[in-house]
N, C-alpha and C. Protein backbone atom coordinates (compact mmCIF):
# COMPACT_ATOMS: atom_id res chain seq x y z
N UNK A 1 -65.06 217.65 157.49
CA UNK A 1 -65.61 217.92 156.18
C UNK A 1 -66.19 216.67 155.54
N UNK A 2 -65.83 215.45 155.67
CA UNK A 2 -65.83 214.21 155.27
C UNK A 2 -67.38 213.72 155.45
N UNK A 3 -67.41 214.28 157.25
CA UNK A 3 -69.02 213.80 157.32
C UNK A 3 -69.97 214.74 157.12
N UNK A 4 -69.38 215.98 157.03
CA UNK A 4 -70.57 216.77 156.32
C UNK A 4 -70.76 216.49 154.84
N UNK A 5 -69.86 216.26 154.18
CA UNK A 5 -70.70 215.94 152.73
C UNK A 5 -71.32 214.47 152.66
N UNK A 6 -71.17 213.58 153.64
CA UNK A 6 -71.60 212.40 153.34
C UNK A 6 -73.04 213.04 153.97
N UNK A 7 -73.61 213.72 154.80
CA UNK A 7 -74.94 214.16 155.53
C UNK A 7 -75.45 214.71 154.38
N UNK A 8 -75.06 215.69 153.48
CA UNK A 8 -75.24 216.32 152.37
C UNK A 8 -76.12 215.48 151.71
N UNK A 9 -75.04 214.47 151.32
CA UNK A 9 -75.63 213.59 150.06
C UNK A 9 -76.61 212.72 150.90
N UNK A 10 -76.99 212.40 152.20
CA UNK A 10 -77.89 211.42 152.51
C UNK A 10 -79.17 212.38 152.02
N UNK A 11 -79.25 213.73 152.86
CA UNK A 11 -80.02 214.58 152.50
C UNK A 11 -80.77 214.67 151.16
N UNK A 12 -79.61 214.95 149.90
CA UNK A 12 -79.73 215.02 148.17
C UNK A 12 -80.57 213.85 147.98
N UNK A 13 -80.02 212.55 148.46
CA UNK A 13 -80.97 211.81 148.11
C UNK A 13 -82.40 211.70 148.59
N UNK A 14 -83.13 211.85 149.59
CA UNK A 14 -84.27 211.88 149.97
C UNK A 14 -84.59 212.54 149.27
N UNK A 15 -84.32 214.14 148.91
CA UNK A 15 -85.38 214.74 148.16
C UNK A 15 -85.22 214.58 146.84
N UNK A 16 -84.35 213.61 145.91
CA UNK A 16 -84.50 213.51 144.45
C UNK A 16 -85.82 212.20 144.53
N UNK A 17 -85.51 211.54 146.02
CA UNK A 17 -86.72 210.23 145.76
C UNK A 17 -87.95 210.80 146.32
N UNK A 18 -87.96 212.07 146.99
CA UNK A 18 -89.01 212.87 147.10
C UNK A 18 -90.14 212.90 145.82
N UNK A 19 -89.11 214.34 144.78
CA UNK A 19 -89.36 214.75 143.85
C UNK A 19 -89.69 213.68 142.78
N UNK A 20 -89.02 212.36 142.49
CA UNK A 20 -89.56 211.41 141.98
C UNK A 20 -91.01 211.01 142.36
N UNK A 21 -91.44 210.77 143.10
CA UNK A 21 -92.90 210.49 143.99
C UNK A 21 -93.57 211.65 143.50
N UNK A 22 -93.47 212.37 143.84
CA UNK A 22 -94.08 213.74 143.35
C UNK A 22 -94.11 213.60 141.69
N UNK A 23 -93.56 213.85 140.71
CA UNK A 23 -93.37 213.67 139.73
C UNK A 23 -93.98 212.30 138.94
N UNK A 24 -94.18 211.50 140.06
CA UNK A 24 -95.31 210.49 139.85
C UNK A 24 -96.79 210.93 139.88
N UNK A 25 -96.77 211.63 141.42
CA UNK A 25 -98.38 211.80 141.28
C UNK A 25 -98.50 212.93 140.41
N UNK A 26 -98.00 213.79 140.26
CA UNK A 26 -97.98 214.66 138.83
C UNK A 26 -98.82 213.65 137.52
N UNK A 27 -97.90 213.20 137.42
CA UNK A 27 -97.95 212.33 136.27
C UNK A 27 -99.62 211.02 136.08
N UNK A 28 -99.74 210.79 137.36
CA UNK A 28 -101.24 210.22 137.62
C UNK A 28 -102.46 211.40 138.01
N UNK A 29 -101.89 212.20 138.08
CA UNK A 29 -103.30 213.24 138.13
C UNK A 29 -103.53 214.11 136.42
N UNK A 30 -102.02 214.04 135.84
CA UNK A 30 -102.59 214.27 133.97
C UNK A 30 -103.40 213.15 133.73
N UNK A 31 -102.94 212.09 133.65
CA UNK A 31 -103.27 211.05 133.09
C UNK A 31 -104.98 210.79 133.60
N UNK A 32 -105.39 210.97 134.60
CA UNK A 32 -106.98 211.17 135.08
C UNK A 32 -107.44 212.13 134.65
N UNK A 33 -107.26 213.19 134.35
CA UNK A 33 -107.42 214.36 134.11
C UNK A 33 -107.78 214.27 132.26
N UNK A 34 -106.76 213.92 131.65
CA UNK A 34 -106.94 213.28 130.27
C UNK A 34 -108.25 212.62 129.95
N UNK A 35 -108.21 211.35 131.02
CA UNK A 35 -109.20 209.73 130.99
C UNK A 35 -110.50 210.84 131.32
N UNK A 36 -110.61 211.35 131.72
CA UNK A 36 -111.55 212.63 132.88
C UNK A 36 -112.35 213.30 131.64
N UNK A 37 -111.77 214.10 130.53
CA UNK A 37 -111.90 214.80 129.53
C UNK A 37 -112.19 213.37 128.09
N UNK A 38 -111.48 212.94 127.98
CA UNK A 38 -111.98 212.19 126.75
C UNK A 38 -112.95 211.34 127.50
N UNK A 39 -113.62 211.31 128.69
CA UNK A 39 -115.03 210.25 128.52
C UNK A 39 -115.66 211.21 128.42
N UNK A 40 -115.53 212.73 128.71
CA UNK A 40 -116.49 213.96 128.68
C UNK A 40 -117.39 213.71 127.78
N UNK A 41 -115.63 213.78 126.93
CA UNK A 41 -116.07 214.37 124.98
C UNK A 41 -116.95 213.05 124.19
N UNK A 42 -116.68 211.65 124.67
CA UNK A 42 -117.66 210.77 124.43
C UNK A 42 -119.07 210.73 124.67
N UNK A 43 -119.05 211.28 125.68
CA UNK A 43 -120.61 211.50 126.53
C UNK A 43 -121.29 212.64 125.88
N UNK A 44 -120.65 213.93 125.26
CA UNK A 44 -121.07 214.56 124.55
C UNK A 44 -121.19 214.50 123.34
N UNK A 45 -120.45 213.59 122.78
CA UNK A 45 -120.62 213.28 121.28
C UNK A 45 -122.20 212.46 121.10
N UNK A 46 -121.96 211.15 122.25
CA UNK A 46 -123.14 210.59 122.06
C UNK A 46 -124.27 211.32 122.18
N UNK A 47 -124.51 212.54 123.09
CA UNK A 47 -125.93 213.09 123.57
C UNK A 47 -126.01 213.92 122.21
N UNK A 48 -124.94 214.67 121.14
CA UNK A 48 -125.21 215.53 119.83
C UNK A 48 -126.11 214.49 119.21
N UNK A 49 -125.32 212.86 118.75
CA UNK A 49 -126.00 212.16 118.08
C UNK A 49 -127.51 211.73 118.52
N UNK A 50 -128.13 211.60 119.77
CA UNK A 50 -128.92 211.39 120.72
C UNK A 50 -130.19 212.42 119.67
N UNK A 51 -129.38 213.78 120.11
CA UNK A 51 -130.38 215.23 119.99
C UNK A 51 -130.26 214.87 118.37
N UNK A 52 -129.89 214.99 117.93
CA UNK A 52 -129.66 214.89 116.22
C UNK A 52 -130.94 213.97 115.67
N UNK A 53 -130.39 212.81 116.38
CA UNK A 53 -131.94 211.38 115.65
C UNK A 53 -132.98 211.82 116.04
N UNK A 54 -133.17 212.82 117.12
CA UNK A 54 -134.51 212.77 117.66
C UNK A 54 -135.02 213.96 116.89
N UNK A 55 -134.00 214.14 116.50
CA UNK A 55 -134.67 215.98 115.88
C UNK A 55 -134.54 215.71 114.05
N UNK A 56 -134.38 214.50 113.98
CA UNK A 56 -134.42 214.16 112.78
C UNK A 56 -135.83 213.48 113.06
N UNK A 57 -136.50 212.64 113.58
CA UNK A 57 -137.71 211.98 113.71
C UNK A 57 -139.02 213.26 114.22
N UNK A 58 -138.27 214.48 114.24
CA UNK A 58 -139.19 215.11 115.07
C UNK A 58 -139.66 215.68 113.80
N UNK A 59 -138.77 215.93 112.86
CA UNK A 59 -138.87 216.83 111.05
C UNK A 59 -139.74 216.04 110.81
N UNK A 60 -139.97 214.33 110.65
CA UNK A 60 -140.87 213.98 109.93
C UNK A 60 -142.33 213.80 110.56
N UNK A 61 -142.37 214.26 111.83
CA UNK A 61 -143.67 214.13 112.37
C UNK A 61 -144.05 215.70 112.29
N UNK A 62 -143.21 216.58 112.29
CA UNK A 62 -143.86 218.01 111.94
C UNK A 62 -143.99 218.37 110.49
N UNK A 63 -143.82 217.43 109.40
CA UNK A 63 -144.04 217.11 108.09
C UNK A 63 -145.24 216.65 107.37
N UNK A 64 -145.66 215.66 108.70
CA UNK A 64 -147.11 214.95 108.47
C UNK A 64 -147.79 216.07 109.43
N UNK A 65 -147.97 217.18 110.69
CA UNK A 65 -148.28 217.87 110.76
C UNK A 65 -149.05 219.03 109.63
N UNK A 66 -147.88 219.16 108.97
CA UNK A 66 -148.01 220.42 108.21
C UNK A 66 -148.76 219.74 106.80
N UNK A 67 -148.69 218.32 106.51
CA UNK A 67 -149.41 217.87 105.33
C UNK A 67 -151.28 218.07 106.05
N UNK A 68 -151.22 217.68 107.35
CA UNK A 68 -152.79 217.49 107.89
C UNK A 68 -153.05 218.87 107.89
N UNK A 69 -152.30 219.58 108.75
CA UNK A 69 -152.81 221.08 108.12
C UNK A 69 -153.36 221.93 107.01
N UNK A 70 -152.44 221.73 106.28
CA UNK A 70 -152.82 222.40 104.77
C UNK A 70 -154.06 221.30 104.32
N UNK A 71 -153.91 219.73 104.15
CA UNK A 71 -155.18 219.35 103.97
C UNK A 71 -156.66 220.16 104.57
N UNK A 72 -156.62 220.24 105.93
CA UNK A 72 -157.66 221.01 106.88
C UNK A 72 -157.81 222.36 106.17
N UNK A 73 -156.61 222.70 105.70
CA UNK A 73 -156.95 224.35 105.12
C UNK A 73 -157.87 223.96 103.47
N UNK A 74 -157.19 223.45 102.72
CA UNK A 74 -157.68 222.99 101.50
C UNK A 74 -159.33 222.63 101.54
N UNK A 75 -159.57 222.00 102.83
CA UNK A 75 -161.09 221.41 102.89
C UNK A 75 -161.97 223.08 103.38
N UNK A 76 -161.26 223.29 104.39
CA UNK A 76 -161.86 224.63 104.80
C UNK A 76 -162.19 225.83 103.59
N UNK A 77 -161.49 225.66 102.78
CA UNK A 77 -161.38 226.86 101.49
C UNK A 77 -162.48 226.34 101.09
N UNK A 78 -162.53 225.10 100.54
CA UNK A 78 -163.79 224.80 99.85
C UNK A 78 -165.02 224.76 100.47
N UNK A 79 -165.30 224.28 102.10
CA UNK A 79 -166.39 225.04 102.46
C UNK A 79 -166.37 225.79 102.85
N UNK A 80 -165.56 226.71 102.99
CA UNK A 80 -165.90 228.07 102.94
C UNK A 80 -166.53 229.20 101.71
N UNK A 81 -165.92 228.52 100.40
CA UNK A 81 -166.27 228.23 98.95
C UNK A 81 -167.87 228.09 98.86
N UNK A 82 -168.71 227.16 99.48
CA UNK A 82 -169.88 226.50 99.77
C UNK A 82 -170.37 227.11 100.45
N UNK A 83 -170.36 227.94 101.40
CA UNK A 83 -170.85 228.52 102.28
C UNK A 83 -171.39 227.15 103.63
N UNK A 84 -170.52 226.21 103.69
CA UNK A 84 -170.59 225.73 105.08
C UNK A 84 -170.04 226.29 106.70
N UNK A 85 -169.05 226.71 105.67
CA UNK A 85 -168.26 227.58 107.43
C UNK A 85 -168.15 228.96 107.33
N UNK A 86 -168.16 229.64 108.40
CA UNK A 86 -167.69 230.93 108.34
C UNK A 86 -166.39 231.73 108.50
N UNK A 87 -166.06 232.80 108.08
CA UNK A 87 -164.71 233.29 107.79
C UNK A 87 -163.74 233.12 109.06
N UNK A 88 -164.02 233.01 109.93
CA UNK A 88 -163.66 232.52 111.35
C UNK A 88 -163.06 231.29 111.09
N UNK A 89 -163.81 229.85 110.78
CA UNK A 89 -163.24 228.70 111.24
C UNK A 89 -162.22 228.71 109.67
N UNK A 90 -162.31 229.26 108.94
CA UNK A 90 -161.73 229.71 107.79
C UNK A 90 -159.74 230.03 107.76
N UNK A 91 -160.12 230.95 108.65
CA UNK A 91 -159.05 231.90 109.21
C UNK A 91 -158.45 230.71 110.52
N UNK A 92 -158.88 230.18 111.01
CA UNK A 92 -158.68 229.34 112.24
C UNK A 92 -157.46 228.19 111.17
N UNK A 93 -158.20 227.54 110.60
CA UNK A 93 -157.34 226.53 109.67
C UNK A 93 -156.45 227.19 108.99
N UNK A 94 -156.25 228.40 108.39
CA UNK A 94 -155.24 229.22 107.62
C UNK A 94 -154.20 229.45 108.71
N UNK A 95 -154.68 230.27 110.26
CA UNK A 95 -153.49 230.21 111.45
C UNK A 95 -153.01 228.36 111.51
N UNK A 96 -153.76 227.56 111.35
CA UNK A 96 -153.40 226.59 111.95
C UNK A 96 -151.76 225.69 110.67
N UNK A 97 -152.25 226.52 109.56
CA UNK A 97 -151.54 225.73 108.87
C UNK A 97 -150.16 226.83 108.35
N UNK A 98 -150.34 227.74 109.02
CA UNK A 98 -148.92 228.43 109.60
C UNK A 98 -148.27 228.24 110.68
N UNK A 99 -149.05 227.75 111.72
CA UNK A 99 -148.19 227.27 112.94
C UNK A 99 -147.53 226.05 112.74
N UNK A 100 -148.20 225.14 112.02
CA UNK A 100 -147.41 224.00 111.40
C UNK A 100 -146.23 224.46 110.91
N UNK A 101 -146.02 225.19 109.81
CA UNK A 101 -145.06 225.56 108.95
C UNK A 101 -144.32 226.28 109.75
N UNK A 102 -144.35 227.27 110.55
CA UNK A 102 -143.20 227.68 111.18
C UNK A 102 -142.33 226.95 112.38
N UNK A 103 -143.25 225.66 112.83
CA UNK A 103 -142.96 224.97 113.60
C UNK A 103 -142.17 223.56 113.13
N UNK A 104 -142.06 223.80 111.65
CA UNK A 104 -141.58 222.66 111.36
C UNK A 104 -139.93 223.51 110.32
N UNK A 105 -139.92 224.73 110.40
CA UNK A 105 -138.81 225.42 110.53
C UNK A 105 -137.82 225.65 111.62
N UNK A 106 -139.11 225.72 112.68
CA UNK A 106 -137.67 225.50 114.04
C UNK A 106 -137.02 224.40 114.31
N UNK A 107 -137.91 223.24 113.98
CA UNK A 107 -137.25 222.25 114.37
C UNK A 107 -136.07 221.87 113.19
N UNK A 108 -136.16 222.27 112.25
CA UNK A 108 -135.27 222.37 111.08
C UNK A 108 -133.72 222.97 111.17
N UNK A 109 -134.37 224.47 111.73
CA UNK A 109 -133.12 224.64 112.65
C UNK A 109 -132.29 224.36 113.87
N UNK A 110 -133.43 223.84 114.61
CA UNK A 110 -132.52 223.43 115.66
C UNK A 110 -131.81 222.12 115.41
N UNK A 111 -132.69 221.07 114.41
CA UNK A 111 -131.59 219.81 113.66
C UNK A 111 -130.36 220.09 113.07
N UNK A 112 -130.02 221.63 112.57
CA UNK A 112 -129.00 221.94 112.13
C UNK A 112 -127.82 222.16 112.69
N UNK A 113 -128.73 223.31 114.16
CA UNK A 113 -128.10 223.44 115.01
C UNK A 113 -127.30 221.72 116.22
N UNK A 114 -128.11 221.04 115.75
CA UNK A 114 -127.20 219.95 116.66
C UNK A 114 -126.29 219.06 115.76
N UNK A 115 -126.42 219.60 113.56
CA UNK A 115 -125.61 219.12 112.79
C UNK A 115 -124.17 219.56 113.67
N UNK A 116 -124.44 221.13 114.06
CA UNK A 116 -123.32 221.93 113.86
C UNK A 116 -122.26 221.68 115.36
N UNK A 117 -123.25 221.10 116.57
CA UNK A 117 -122.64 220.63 117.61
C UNK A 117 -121.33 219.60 117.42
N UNK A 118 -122.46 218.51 116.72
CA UNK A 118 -121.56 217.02 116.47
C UNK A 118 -120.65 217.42 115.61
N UNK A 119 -120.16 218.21 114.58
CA UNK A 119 -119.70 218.67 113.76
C UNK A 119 -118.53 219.27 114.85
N UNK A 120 -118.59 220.01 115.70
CA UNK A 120 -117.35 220.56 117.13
C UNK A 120 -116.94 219.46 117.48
N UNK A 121 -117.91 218.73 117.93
CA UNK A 121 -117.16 217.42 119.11
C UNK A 121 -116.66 216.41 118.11
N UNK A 122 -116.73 216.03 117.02
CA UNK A 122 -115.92 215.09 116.20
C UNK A 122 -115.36 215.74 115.16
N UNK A 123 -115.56 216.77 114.65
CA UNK A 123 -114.62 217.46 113.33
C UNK A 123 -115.06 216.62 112.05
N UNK A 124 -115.76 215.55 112.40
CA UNK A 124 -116.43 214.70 111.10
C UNK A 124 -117.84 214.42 111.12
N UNK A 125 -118.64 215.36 110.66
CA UNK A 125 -120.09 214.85 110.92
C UNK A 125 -120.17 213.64 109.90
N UNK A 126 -120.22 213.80 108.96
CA UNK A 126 -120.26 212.64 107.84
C UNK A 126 -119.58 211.19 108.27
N UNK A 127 -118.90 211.44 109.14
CA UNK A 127 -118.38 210.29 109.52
C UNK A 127 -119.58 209.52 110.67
N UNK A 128 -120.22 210.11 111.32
CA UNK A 128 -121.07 209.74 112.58
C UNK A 128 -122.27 209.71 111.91
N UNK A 129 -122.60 210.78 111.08
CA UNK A 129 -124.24 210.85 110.46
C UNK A 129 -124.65 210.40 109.20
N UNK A 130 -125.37 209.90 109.27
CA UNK A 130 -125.73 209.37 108.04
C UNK A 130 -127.55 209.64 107.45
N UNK A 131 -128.01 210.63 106.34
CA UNK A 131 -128.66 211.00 106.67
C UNK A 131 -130.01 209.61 105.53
């Protein structure tokens, strides 16, 4: 009986220093797994802020769009007023200075839409954006 429990316990021990090892790499595959996920969420935070500036620079160039437009329409009214142009190039500058304007709504929304991203990935837009 003597040397069967001493075989026992040689046994017990291998597999508690088993399960230790194990319980290690456990423990190094959270820990990557963690490091793995928070550079994600960095990489995505930066590309919201990325899309955000650019779609903030994009509002003010579809701003000066929509000012050259309506100018073009304003000139067009008046010769059209004059009888220099016809109801055609008339109508041409009137489409043109609605495509401006609705085009400077999408991009309005989609700047919102990447407020509302960075706003997920940090829980603080105000903290990252500054407008």
């Amino acid at each position: 009986m003597i040397g069967a429990g001493m075989k026992w316990e040689v046994f017990a021990g291998f597999e508690r220093k088993h399960k230790v090892h194990e319980a290690k790499i456990n423990i190094e595959q959270v820990q990557n797994q963690i490091d793995d996920t928070k550079e994600k969420l960095q990489l995505l935070l930066e590309n919201n802020l990325v899309n955000y500036s650019v779609l903030n620079q994009k509002i003010e160039i579809t701003s000066q769009q929509q000012k050259v437009a309506n100018n073009n329409l304003n000139l067009a009214i008046k010769q059209y007023n004059l009888g220099l142009i016809n109801i055609s190039e008339r109508l041409e500058a009137e489409n043109d200075s609605y495509k401006a304007s609705v085009n400077k709504i999408n991009i309005l929304i989609e700047q919102r839409l990447s407020a509302i991203e960075t706003i997920i990935a940090t829980g603080e837009l105000t903290k990252y954006i500054s407008n």
